[in-house]
Protein backbone atom coordinates (compact mmCIF):
# COMPACT_ATOMS: atom_id res chain seq x y z
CA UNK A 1 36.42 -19.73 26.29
CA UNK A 2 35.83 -17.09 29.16
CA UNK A 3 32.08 -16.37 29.37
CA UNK A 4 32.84 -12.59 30.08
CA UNK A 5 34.52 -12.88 26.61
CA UNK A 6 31.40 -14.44 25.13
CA UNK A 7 29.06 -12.24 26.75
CA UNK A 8 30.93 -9.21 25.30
CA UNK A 9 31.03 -10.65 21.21
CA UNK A 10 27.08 -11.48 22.24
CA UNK A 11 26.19 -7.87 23.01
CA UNK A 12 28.56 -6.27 20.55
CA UNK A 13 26.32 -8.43 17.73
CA UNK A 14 22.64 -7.40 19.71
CA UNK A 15 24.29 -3.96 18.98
CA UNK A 16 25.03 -4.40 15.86
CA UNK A 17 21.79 -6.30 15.10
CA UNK A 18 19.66 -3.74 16.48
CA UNK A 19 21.39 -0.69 13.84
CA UNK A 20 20.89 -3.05 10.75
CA UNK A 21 18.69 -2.08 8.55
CA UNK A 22 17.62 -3.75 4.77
CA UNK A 23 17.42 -0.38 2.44
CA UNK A 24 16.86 -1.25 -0.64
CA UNK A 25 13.80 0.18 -2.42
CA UNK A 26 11.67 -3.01 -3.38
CA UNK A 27 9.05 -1.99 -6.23
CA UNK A 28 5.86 -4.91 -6.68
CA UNK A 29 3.23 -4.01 -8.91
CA UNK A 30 0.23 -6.57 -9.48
CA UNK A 31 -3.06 -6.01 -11.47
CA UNK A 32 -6.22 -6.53 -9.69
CA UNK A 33 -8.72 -9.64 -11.27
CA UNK A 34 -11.51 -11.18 -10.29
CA UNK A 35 -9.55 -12.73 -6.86
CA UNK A 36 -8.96 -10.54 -3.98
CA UNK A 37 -5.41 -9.26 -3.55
CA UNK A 38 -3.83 -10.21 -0.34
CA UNK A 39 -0.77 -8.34 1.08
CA UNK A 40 0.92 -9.14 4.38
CA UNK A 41 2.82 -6.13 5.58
CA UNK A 42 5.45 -7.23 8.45
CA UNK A 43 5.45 -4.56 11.35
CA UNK A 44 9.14 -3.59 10.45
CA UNK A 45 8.25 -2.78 6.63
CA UNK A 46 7.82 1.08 5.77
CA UNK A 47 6.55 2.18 2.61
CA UNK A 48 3.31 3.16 0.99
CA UNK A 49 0.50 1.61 -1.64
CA UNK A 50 -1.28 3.06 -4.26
CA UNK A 51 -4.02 2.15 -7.12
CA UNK A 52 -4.84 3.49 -9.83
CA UNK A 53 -6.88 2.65 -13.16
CA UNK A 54 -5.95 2.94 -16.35
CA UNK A 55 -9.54 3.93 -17.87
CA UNK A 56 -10.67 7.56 -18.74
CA UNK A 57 -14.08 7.57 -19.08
CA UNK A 58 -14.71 4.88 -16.24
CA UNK A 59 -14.69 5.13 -12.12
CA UNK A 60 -13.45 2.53 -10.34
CA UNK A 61 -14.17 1.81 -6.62
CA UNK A 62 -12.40 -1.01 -4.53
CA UNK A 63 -13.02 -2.47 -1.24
CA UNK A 64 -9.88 -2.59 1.03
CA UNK A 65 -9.91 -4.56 4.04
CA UNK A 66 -7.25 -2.92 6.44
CA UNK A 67 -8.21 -1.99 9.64
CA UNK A 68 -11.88 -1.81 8.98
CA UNK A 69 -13.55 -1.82 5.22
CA UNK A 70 -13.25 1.08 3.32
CA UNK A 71 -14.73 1.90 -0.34
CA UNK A 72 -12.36 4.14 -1.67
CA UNK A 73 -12.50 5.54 -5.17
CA UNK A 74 -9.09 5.52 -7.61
CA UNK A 75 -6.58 6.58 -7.65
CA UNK A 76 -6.14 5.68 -4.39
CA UNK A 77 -2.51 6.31 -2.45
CA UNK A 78 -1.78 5.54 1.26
CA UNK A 79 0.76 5.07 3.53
CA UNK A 80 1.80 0.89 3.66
CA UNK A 81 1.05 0.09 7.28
CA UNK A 82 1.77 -3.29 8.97
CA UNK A 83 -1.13 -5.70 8.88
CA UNK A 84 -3.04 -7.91 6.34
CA UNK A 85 -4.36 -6.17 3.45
CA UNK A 86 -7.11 -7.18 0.97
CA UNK A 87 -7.75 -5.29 -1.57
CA UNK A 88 -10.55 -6.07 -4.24
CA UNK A 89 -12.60 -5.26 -6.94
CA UNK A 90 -16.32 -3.41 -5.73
CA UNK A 91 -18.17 -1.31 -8.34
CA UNK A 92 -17.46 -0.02 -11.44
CA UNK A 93 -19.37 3.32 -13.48
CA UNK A 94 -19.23 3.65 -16.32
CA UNK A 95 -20.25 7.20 -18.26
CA UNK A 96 -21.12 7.82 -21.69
CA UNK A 97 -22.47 10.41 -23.63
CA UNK A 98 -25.55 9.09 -25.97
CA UNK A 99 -26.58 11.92 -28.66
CA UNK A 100 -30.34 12.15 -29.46
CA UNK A 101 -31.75 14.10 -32.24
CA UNK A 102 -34.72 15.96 -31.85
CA UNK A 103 -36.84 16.73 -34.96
CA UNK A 104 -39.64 19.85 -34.78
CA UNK A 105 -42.19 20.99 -36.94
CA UNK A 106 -42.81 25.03 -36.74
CA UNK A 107 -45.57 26.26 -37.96
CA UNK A 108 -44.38 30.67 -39.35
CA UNK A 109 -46.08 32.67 -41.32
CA UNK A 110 -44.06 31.88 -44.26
CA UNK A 111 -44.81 28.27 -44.07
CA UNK A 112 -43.89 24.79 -41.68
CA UNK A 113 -40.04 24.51 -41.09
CA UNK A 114 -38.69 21.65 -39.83
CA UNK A 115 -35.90 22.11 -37.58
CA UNK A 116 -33.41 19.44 -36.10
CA UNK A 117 -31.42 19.98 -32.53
CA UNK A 118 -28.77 17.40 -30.95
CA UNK A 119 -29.49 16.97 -26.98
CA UNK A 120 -26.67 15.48 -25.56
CA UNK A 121 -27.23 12.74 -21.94
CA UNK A 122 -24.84 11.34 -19.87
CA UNK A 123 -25.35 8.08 -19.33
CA UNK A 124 -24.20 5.93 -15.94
CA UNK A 125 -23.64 2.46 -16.36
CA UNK A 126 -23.47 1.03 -13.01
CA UNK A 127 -21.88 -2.53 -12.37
CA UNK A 128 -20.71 -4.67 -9.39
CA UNK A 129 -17.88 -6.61 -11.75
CA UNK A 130 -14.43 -4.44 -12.60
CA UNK A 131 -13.48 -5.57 -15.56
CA UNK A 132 -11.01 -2.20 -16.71
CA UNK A 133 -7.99 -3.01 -15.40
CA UNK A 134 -6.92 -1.85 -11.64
CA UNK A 135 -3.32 -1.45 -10.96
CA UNK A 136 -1.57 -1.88 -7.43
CA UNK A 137 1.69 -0.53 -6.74
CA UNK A 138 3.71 -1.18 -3.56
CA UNK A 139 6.20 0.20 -2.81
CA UNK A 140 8.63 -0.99 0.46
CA UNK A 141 11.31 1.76 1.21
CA UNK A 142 13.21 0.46 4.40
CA UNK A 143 12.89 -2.93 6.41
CA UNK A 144 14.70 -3.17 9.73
CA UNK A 145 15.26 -6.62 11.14
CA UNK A 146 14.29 -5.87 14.43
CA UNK A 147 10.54 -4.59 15.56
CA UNK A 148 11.82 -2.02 18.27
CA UNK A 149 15.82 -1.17 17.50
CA UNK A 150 15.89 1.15 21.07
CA UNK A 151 15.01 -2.52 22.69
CA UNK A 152 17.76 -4.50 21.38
CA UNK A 153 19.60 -1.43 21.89
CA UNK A 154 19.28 -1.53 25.31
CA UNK A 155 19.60 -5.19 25.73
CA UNK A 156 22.88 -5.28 23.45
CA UNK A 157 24.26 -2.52 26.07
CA UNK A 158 23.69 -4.52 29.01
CA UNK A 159 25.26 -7.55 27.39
CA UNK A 160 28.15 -5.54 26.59
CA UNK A 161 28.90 -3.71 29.56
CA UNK A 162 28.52 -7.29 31.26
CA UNK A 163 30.64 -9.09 29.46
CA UNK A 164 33.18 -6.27 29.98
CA UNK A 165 32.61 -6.87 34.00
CA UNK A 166 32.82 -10.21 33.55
CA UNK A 167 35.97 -10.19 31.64
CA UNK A 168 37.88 -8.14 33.75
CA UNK A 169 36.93 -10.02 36.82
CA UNK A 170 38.37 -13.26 35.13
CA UNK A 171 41.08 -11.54 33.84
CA UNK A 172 42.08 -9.99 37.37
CA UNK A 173 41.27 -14.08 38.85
CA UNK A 174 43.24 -16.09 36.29
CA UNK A 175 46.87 -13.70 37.96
C-alpha cells in the first residue's frame, strides 16, 4: 500500500470523525438522599439539569458544588456545563399554620359576654436534614466525539489534501 493512498483514507476518516455527532436525547433522573450526588459532565456533553421537590408546603435548599458553592432554592434549572457536579441536600423549612383560640371576657352594660376569636401563626420549622424528597433531572441533548470539531477539521483537511499530493506524485513515479 502507497502511503499517499493511506494518508488520503486517514484524513477522509479525521473528516468524517470530526462531523460525527451522538444525538440522541439521553433522559437520567435520580432522587437526592442522604449521600451527595455526583455528576461528571464530559466537555463535549450539552444539555441542562434541573431539581425540583415534590412537597407543597415545604422549601427545599441544596448545596451544588460546580464552579464555586452555591445555595440555591428549588426548583432549580440550569444549563448542564462540563465539569464535576455535586449536588446535595442543605436545609429544609418547613411552614405550618398552628390555630390558637383566644377566649375574652367583656364586661357591657347588659352583662359579661364571653367571646371566642381564632388567630392564625405561621410557623417555620427550620432543619439542616432533607428528608421530602428532591428530584434531579438531567437531561443530555447532543454529545460530539470530538472536544473542538473545527480542529480535527482542519487536521482531517491537511491529511487529505496530503495524501492527494502524495498520491499523485507516486502515481506520476510508478510510469
Amino acid at each position: 500500500m502507497k502511503i499517499g493512498t493511506l494518508l488520503l483514507a486517514l484524513g477522509i476518516a479525521v473528516l468524517a470523525l470530526g462531523s460525527v455527532s451522538i444525538n440522541a436525547h439521553v433522559k437520567y433522573d435520580l432522587t437526592l438522599g442522604p449521600h451527595p450526588v455526583n455528576l461528571v459532565v464530559p466537555p463535549t456533553a450539552t444539555g441542562f439539569i434541573s431539581i425540583s421537590e415534590n412537597t407543597t408546603n415545604t422549601t427545599v435548599y441544596v448545596l451544588i458544588n460546580h464552579d464555586g458553592q452555591n445555595v440555591v432554592k428549588l426548583p432549580y434549572s440550569s444549563a448542564l456545563t462540563p465539569g464535576n457536579w455535586t449536588i446535595q441536600g442543605y436545609k429544609e423549612v418547613v411552614v405550618t399554620v398552628a390555630k390558637e383560640i383566644i377566649t375574652q371576657n367583656e364586661t357591657l352594660k347588659c352583662g359579661n359576654v364571653t367571646t371566642q376569636r381564632v388567630v392564625s401563626h405561621v410557623v417555620q420549622n427550620v432543619s439542616n436534614n432533607v428528608t421530602s424528597p428532591v428530584y434531579i433531572h438531567v437531561e443530555v441533548d447532543r454529545m460530539n466525539l470530538v472536544q473542538d470539531p473545527t480542529l480535527v477539521d482542519i487536521a482531517g483537511g491537511i491529511l487529505t489534501a496530503l495524501g492527494i499530493a502524495l498520491a499523485l506524485l507516486e502515481t506520476r513515479h510508478s510510469f
